[in-house]
Protein backbone atom coordinates (compact mmCIF):
# COMPACT_ATOMS: atom_id res chain seq x y z
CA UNK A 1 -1.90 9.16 27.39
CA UNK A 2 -2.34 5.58 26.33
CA UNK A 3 -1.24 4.86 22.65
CA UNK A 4 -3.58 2.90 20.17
CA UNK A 5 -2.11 0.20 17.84
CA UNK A 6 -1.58 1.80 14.65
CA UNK A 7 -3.24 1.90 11.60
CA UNK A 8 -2.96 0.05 8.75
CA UNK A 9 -3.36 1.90 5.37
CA UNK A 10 -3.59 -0.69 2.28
CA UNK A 11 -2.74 1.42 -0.53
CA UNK A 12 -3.60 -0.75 -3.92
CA UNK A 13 -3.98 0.41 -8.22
CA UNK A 14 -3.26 -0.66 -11.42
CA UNK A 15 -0.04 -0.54 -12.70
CA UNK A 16 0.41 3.14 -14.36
CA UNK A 17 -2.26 4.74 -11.99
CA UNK A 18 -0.22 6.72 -10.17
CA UNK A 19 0.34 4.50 -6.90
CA UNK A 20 3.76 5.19 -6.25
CA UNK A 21 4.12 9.02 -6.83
CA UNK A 22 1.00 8.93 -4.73
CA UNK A 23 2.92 7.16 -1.79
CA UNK A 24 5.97 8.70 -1.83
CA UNK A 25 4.19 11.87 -1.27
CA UNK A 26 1.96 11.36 1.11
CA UNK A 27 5.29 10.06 3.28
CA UNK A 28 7.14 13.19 2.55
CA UNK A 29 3.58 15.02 3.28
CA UNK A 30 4.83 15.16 7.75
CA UNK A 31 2.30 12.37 8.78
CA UNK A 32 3.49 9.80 11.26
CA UNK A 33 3.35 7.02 8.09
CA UNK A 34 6.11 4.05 7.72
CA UNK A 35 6.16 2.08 4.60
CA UNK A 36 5.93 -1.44 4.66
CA UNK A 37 8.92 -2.40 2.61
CA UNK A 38 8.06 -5.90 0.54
CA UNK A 39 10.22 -8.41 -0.32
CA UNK A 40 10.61 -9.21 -4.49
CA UNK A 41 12.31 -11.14 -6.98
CA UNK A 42 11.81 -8.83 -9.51
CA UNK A 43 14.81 -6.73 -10.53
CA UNK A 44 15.90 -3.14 -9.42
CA UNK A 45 14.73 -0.67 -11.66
CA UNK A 46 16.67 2.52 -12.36
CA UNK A 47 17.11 4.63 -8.88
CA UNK A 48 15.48 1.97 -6.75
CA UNK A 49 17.39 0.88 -3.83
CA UNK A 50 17.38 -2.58 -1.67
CA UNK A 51 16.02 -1.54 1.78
CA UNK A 52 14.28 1.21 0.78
CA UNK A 53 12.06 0.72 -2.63
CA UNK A 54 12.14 -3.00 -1.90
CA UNK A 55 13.92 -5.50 -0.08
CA UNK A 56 15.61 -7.68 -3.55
CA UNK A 57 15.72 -10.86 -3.07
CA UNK A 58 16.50 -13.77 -5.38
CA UNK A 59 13.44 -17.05 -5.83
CA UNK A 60 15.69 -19.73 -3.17
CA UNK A 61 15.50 -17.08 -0.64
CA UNK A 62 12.15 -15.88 -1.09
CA UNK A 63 10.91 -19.56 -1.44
CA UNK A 64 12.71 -20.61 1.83
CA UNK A 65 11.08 -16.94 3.54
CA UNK A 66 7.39 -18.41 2.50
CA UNK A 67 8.05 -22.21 3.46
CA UNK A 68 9.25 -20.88 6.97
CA UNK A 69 6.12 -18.35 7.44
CA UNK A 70 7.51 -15.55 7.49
CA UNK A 71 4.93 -13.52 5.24
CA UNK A 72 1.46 -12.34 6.05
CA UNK A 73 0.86 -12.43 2.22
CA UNK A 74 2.46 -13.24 -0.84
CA UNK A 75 1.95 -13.24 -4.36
CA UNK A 76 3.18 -13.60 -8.34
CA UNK A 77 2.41 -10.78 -10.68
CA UNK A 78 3.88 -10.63 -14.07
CA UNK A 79 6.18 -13.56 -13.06
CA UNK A 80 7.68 -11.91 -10.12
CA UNK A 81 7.33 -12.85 -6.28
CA UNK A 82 6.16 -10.33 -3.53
CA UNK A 83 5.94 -10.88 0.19
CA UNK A 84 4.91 -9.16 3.43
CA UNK A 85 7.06 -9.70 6.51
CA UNK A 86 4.40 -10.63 9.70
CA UNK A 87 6.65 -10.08 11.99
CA UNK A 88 7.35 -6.24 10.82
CA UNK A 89 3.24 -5.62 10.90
CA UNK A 90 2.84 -6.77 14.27
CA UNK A 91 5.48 -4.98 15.96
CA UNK A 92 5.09 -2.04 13.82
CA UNK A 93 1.52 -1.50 14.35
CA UNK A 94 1.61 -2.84 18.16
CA UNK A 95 4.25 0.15 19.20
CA UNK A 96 1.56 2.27 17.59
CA UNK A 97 3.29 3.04 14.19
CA UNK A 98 0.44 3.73 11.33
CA UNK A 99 1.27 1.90 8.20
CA UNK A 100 1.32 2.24 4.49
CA UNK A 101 1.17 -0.84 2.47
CA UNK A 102 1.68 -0.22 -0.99
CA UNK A 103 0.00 -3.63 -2.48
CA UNK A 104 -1.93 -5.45 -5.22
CA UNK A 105 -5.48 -6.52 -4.81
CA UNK A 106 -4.48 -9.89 -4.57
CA UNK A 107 -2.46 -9.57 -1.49
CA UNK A 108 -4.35 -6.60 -0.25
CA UNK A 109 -7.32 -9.45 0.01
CA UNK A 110 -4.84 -11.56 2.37
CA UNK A 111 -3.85 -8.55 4.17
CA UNK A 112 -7.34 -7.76 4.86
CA UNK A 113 -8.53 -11.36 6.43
CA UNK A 114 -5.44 -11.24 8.95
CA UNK A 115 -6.25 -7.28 9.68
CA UNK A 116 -9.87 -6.65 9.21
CA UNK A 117 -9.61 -3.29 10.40
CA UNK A 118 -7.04 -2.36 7.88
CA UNK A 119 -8.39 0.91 5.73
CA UNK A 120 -8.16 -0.28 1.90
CA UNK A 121 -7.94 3.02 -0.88
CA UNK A 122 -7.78 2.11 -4.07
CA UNK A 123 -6.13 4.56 -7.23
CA UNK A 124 -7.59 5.00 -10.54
CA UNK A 125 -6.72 6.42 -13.08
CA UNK A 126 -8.89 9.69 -14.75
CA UNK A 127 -9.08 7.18 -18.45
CA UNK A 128 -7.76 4.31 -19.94
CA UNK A 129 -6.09 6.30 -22.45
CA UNK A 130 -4.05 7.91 -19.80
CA UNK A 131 -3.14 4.57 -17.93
CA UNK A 132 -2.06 3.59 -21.23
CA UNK A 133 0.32 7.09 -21.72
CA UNK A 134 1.66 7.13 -18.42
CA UNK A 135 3.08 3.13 -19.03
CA UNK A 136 4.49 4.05 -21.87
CA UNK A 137 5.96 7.32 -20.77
CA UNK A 138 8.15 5.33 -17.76
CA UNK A 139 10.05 3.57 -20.02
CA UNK A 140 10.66 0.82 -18.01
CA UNK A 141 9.11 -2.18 -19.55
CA UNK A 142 8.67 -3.43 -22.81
CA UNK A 143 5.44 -3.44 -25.46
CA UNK A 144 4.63 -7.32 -24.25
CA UNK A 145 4.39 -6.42 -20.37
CA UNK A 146 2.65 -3.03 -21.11
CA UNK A 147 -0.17 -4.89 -23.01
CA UNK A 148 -0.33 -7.59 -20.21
CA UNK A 149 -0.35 -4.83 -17.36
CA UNK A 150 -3.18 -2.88 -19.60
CA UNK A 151 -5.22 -6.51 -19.89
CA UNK A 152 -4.42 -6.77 -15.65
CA UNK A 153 -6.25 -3.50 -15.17
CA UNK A 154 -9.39 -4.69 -15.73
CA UNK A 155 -9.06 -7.79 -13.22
CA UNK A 156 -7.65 -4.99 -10.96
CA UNK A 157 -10.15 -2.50 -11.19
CA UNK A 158 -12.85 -5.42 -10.72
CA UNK A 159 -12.03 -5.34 -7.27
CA UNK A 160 -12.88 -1.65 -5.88
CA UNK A 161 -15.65 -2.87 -3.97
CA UNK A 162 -13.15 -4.66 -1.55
CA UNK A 163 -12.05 -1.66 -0.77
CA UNK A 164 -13.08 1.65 2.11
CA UNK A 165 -12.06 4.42 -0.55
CA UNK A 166 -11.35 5.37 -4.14
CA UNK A 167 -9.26 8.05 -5.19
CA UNK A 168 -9.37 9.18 -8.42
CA UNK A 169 -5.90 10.55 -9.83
CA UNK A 170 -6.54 12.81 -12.42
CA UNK A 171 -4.18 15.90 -10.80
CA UNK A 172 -1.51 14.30 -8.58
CA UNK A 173 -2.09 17.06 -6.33
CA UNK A 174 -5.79 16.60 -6.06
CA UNK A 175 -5.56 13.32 -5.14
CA UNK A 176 -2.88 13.66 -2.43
CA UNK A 177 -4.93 15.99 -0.50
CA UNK A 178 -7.90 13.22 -1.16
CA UNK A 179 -5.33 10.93 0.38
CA UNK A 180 -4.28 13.07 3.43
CA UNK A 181 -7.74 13.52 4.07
CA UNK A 182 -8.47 10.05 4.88
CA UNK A 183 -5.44 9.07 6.74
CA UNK A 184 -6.09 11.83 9.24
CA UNK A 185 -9.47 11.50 9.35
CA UNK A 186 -8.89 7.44 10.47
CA UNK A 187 -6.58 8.59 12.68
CA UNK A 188 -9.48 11.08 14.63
CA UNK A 189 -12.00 8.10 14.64
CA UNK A 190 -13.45 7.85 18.32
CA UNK A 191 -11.85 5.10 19.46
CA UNK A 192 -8.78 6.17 18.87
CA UNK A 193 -8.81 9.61 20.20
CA UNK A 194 -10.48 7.94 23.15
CA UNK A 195 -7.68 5.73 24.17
CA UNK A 196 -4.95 8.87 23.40
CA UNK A 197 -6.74 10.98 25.31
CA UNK A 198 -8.03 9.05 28.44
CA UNK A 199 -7.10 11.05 31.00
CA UNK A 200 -8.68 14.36 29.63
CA UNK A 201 -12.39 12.55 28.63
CA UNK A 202 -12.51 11.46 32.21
CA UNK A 203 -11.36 15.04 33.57
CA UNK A 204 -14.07 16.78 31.34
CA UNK A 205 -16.67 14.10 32.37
């Protein structure tokens, strides 16, 4: 059995839609998913952990990471600095390891040019009114970056097109099955099963 390169799943929302309790899961849900783990200036928030939520770096470091290369895509949102590590993708993804990539349209566009075949799902949320309740309800920023993540949304949301699927998350449930559905059903593609199954395609041919 010859193993394909794995997939890459490109995971991207507004802020409040649900993205994260989404991920976490559909990695606890017994599919052969890794995270991508980013690299960020911003802060820890409460119960996040370096190495696992993100990897927390401070700007020097980051800035030194980007001037030497070392990320497939990088961004600023709300005045904080993300990166993806290359090097991780390739090896990842060459060993056969499907990936989640929990990212912003902005770097999900860079993503996309390096990995065309990348599969891109997009999260929204059921109403505004609820993206509004549920960034309020975490508690974790203030009234100023709550307005400018609501005013994001629409520059966000503006880019669903860009993207293979869109999940609406209404019932967190609901949408994880939504979500399942399409990983496995990337995974099946022809191609794929092709390659993992060589030997028994020739055998019944």
């Amino acid at each position: 059995m010859i193993k394909p390169p794995g997939c890459l799943f490109i995971i991207s929302a507004p802020s409040g839609a649900g993205k994260t309790s989404l991920v976490r899961e559909l990695l606890q849900s017994g599919l052969n998913l890794s995270l991508s783990i980013s690299h960020t200036t911003r802060p820890p928030r409460n119960g996040e952990i370096n190495g696992r939520d993100y990897h927390f770096v401070n700007e020097e470091k980051f800035k030194q990471m980007l001037f030497d290369g070392e990320f497939v895509e990088s961004a600023e949102v709300y005045g904080n600095l993300y990166g993806t590590s290359q090097h991780w993708l390739n090896d990842a993804m060459t060993s056969g390891q499907d990936i989640l990539l929990e990212i912003d349209c902005q770097g999900a566009k860079q993503i996309q040019k390096i990995f065309p075949h990348s599969i891109g799902i997009f999260i929204l949320p059921p109403s505004v009114e609820a993206l509004a309740t549920r960034l309020k309800a975490r508690a974790q920023d203030d009234s100023k970056v709550i307005k400018k993540r609501l005013m994001a949304a629409r520059e966000e949301i503006s880019h669903i097109t860009e993207f293979d699927y869109i999940i609406v998350n209404n019932n967190l449930d609901e949408a994880l099955g939504d979500l399942i559905c399409i990983v496995k059903a990337e995974c099946l593609k022809t191609k794929r099963q092709i390659m993992r199954h060589q030997a028994l395609v020739a055998q019944l041919s």
